[in-house]
C-alpha atoms as a PDB file:
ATOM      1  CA  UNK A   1     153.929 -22.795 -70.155  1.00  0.00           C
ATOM      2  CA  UNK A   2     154.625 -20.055 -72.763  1.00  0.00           C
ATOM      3  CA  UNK A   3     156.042 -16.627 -71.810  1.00  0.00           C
ATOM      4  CA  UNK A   4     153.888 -14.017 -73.162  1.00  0.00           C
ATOM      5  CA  UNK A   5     155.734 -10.471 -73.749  1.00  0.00           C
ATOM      6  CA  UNK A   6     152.978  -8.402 -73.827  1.00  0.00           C
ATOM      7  CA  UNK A   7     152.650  -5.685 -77.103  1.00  0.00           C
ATOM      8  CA  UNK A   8     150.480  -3.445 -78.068  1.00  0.00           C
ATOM      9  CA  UNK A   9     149.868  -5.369 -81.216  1.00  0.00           C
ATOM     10  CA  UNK A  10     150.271  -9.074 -80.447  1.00  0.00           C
ATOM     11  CA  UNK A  11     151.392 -11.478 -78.003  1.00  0.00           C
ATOM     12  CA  UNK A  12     155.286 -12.084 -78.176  1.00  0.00           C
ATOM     13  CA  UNK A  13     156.521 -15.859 -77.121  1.00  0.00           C
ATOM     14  CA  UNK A  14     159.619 -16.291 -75.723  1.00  0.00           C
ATOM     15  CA  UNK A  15     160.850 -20.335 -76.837  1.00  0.00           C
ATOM     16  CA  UNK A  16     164.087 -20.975 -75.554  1.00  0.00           C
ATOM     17  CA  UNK A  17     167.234 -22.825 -77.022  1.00  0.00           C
ATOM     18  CA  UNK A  18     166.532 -26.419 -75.659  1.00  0.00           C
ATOM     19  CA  UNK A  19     162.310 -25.914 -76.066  1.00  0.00           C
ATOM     20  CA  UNK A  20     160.378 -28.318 -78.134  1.00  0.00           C
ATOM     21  CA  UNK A  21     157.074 -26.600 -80.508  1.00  0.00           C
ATOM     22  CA  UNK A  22     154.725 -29.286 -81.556  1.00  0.00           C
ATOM     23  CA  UNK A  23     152.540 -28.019 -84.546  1.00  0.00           C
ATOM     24  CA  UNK A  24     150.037 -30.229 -86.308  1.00  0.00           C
ATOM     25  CA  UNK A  25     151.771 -33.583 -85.155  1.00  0.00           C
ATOM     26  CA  UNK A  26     155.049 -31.701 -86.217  1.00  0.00           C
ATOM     27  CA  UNK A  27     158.110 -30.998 -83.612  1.00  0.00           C
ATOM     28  CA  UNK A  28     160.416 -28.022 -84.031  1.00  0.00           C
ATOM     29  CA  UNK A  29     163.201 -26.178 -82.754  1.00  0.00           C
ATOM     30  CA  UNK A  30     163.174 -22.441 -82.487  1.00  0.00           C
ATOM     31  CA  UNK A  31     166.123 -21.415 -84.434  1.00  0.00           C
ATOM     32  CA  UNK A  32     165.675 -17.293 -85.465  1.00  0.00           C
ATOM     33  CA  UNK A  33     163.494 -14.805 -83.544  1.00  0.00           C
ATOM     34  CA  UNK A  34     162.476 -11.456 -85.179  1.00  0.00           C
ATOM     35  CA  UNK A  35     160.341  -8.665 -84.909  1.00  0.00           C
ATOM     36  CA  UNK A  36     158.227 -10.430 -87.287  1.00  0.00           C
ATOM     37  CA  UNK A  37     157.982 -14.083 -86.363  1.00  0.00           C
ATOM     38  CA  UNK A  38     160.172 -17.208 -85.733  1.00  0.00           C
ATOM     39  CA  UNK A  39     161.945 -19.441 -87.491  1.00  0.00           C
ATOM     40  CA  UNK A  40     161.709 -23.013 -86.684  1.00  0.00           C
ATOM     41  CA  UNK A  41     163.633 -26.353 -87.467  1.00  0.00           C
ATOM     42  CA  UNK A  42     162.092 -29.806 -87.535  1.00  0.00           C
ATOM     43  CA  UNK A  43     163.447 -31.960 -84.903  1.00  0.00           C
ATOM     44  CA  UNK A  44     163.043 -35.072 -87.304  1.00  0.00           C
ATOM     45  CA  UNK A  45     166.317 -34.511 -88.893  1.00  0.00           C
ATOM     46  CA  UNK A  46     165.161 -33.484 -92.513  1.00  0.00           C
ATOM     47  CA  UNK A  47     166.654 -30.024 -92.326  1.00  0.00           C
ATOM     48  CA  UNK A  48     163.431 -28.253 -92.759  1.00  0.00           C
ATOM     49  CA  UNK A  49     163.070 -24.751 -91.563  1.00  0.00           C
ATOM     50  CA  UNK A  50     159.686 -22.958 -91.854  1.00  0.00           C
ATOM     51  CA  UNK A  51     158.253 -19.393 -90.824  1.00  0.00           C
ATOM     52  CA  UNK A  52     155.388 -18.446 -88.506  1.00  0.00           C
ATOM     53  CA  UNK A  53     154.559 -15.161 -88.128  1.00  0.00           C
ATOM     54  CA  UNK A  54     153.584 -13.779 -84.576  1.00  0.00           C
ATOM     55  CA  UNK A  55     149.948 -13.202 -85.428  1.00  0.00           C
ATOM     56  CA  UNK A  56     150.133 -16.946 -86.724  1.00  0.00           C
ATOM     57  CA  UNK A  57     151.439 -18.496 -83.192  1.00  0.00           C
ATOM     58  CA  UNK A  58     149.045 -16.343 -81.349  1.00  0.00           C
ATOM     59  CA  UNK A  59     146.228 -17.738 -83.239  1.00  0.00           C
ATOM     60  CA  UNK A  60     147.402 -21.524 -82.602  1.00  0.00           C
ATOM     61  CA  UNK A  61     148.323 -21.046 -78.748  1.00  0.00           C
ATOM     62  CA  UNK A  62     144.616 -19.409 -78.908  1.00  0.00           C
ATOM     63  CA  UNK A  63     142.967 -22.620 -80.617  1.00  0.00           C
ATOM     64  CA  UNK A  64     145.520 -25.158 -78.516  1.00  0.00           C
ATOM     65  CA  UNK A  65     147.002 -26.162 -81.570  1.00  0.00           C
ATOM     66  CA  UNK A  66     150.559 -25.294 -80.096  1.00  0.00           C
ATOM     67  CA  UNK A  67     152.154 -27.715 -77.564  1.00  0.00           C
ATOM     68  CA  UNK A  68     154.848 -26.409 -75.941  1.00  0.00           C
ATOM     69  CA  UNK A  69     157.473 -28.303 -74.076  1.00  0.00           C
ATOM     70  CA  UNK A  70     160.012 -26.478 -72.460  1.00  0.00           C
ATOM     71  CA  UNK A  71     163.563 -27.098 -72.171  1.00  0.00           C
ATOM     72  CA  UNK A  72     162.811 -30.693 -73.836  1.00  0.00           C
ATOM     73  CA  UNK A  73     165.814 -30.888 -75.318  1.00  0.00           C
ATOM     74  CA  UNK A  74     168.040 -30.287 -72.562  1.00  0.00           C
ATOM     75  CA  UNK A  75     170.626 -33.385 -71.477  1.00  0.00           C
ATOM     76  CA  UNK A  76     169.297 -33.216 -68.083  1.00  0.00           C
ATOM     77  CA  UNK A  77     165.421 -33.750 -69.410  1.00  0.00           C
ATOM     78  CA  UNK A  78     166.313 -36.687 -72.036  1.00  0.00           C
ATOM     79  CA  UNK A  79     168.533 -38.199 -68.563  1.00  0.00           C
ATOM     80  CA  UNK A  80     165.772 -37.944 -66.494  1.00  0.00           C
ATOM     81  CA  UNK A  81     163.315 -39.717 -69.387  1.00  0.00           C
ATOM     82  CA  UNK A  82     165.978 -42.712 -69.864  1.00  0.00           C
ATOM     83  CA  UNK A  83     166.210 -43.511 -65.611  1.00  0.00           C
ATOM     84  CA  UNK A  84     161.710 -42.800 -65.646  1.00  0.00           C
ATOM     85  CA  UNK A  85     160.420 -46.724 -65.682  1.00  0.00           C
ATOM     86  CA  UNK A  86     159.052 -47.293 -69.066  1.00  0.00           C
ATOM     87  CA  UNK A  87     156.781 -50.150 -70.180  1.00  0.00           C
ATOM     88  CA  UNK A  88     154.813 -51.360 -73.023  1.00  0.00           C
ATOM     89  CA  UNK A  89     150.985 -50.087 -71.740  1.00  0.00           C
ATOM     90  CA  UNK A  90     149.741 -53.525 -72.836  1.00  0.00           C
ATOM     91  CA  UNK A  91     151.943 -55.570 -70.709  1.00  0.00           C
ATOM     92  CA  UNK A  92     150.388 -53.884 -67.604  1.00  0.00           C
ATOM     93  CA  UNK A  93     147.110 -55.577 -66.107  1.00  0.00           C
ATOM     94  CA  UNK A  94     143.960 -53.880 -66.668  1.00  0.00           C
ATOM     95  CA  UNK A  95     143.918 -52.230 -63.070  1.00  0.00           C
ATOM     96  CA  UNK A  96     147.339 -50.558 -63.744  1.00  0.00           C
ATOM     97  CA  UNK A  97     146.357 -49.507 -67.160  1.00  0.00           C
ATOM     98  CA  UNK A  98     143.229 -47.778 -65.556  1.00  0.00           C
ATOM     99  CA  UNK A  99     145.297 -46.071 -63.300  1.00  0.00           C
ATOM    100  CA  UNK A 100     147.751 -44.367 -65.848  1.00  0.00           C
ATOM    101  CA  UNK A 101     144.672 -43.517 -67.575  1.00  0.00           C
ATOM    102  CA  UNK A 102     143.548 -41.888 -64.618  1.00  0.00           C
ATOM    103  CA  UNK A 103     146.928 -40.207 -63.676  1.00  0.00           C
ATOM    104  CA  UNK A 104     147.399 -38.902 -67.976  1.00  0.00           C
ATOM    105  CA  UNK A 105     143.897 -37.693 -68.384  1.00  0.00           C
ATOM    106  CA  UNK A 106     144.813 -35.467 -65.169  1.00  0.00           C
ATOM    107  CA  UNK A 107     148.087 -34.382 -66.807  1.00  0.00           C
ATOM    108  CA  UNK A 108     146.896 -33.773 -70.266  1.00  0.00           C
ATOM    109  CA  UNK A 109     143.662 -31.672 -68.473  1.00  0.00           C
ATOM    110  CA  UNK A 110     146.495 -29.455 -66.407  1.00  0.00           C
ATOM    111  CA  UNK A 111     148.675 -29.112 -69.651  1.00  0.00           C
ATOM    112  CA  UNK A 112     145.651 -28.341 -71.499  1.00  0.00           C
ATOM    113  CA  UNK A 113     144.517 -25.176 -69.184  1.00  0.00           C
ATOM    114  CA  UNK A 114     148.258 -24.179 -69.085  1.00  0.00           C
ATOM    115  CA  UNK A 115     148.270 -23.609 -72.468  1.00  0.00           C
ATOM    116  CA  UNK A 116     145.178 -21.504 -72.322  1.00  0.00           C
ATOM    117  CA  UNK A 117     147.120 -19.432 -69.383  1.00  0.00           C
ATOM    118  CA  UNK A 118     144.060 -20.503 -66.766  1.00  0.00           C
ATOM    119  CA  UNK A 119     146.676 -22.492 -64.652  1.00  0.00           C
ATOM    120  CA  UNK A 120     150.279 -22.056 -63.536  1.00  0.00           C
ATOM    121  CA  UNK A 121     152.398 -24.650 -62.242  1.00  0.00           C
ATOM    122  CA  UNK A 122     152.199 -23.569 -58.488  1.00  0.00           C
ATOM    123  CA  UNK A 123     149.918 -25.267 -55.701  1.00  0.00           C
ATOM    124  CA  UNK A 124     148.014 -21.980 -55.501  1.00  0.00           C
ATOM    125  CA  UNK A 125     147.402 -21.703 -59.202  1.00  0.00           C
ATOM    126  CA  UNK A 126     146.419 -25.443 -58.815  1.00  0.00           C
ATOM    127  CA  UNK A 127     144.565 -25.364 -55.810  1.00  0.00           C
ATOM    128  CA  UNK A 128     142.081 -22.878 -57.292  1.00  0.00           C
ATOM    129  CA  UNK A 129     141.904 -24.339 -60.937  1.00  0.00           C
ATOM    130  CA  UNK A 130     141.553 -27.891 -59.744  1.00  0.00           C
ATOM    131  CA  UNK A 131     137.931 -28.339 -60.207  1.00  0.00           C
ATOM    132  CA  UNK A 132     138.314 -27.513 -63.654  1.00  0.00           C
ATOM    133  CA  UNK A 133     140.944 -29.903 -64.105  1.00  0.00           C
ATOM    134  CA  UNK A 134     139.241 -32.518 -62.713  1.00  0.00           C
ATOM    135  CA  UNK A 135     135.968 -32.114 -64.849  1.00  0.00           C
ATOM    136  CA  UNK A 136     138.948 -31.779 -68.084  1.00  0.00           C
ATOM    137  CA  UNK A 137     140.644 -35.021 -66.781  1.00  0.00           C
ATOM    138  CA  UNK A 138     136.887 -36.489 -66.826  1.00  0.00           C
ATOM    139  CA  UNK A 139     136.289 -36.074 -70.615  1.00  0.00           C
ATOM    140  CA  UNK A 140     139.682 -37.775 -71.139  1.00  0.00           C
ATOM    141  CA  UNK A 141     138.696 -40.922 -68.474  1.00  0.00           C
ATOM    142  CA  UNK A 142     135.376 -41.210 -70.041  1.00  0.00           C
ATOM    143  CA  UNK A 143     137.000 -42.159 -73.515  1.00  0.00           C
ATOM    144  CA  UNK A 144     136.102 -46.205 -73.875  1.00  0.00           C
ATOM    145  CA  UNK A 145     139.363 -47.676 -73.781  1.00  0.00           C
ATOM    146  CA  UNK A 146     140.635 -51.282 -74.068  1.00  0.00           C
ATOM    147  CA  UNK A 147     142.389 -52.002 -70.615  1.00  0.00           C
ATOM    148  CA  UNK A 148     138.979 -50.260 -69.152  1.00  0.00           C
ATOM    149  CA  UNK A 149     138.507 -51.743 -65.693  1.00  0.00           C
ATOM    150  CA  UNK A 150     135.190 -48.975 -64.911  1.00  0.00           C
ATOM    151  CA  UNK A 151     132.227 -49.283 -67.758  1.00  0.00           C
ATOM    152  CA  UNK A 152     131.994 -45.913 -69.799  1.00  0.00           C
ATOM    153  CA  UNK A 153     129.930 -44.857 -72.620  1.00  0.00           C
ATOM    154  CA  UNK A 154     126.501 -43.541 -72.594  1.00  0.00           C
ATOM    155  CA  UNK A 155     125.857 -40.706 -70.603  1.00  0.00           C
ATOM    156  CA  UNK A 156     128.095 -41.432 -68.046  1.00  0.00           C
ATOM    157  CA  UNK A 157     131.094 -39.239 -67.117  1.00  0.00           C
ATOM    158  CA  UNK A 158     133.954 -40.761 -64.476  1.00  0.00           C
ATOM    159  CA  UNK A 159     135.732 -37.674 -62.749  1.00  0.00           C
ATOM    160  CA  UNK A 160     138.613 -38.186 -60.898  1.00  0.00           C
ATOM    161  CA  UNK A 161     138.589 -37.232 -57.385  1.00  0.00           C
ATOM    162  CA  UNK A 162     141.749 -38.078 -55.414  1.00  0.00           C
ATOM    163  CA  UNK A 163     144.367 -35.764 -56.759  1.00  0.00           C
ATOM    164  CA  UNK A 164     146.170 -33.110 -54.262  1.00  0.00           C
ATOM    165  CA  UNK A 165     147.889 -29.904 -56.073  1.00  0.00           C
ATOM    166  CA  UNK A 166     151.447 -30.948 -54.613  1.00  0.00           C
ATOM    167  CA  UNK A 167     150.692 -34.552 -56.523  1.00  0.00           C
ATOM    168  CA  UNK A 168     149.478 -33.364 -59.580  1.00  0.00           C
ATOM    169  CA  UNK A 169     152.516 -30.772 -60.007  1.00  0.00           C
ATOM    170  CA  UNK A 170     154.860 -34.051 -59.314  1.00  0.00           C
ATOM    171  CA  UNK A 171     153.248 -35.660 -61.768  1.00  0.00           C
ATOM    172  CA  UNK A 172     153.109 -32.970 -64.488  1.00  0.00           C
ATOM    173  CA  UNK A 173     157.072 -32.606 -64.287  1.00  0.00           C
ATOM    174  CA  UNK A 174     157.227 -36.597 -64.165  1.00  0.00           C
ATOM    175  CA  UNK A 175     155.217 -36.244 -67.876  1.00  0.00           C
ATOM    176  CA  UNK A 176     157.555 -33.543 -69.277  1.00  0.00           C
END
């Protein structure tokens, strides 16, 4: 989640060493911090540096076109990714496919209100938000997908139901 100095003018955000900024598809590295913006690297090894003004990252937090991952970068975050089990979605059988469809669409719904600042990454913050997250974490399920086990399309919307704050937040670390 992004910390939010507050100004009189505009939001400040405070992205830290290690944190990864996605932008358009585009990941960065906050490199220079100023009174009037930041200065940002592309991870992708070209040696690109651009400029965002304040009033610029405000306005793409605002429209959720700014993903950011904290502490990403860190050697204890890219450990804990290498020993996480990874495998090729396809290999899976349908029924495990549906289910990491069913466990992402709840993480991406979370991720998506905690960029908004309508949910924090405690059970309280959780608890009461969780409705909402579940209705989010519908509109991602209900997406007609290849491994689909449940029928969607039409007017139907599948809302996932079993999910416990404590489980979620376990999850949501798990993703980042």
């Amino acid at each position: 989640m992004l910390n939010i100095q507050p100004s009189p003018d505009l939001p400040r955000f405070a992205f830290g060493e290690y944190d990864e900024v996605i932008m358009e598809g585009i990941s960065y590295r906050a490199i220079d911090c100023s009174d009037a913006g930041y200065v940002f690297a592309r991870t992708d090894g070209t040696g690109v540096a651009e400029s965002f003004a304040h009033a610029v990252l405000s306005q793409r937090v605002t429209r959720g076109m700014l993903v950011h991952r904290r502490d990403a970068f860190l050697p204890e975050s890219a450990k804990r990714r290498l020993r996480a089990p990874a495998q090729v979605l396809s290999t899976l059988t349908p029924k495990q496919q549906q289910k990491a469809k069913y466990h992402e669409s709840l993480v991406r719904a979370f991720l998506e209100m905690e960029t908004e600042g309508k949910v924090k990454r405690t059970e309280t913050s959780v608890n009461s938000a969780l409705h909402e997250i579940k209705f989010r974490a519908g509109k991602y399920l209900s997406v007609p997908s290849e491994g689909d086990v449940i029928e969607t399309g039409g007017n139907k919307m599948i809302v996932p139901t079993k999910i416990s704050a404590s489980r979620l937040l376990k999850r949501v670390a798990a993703f980042s």
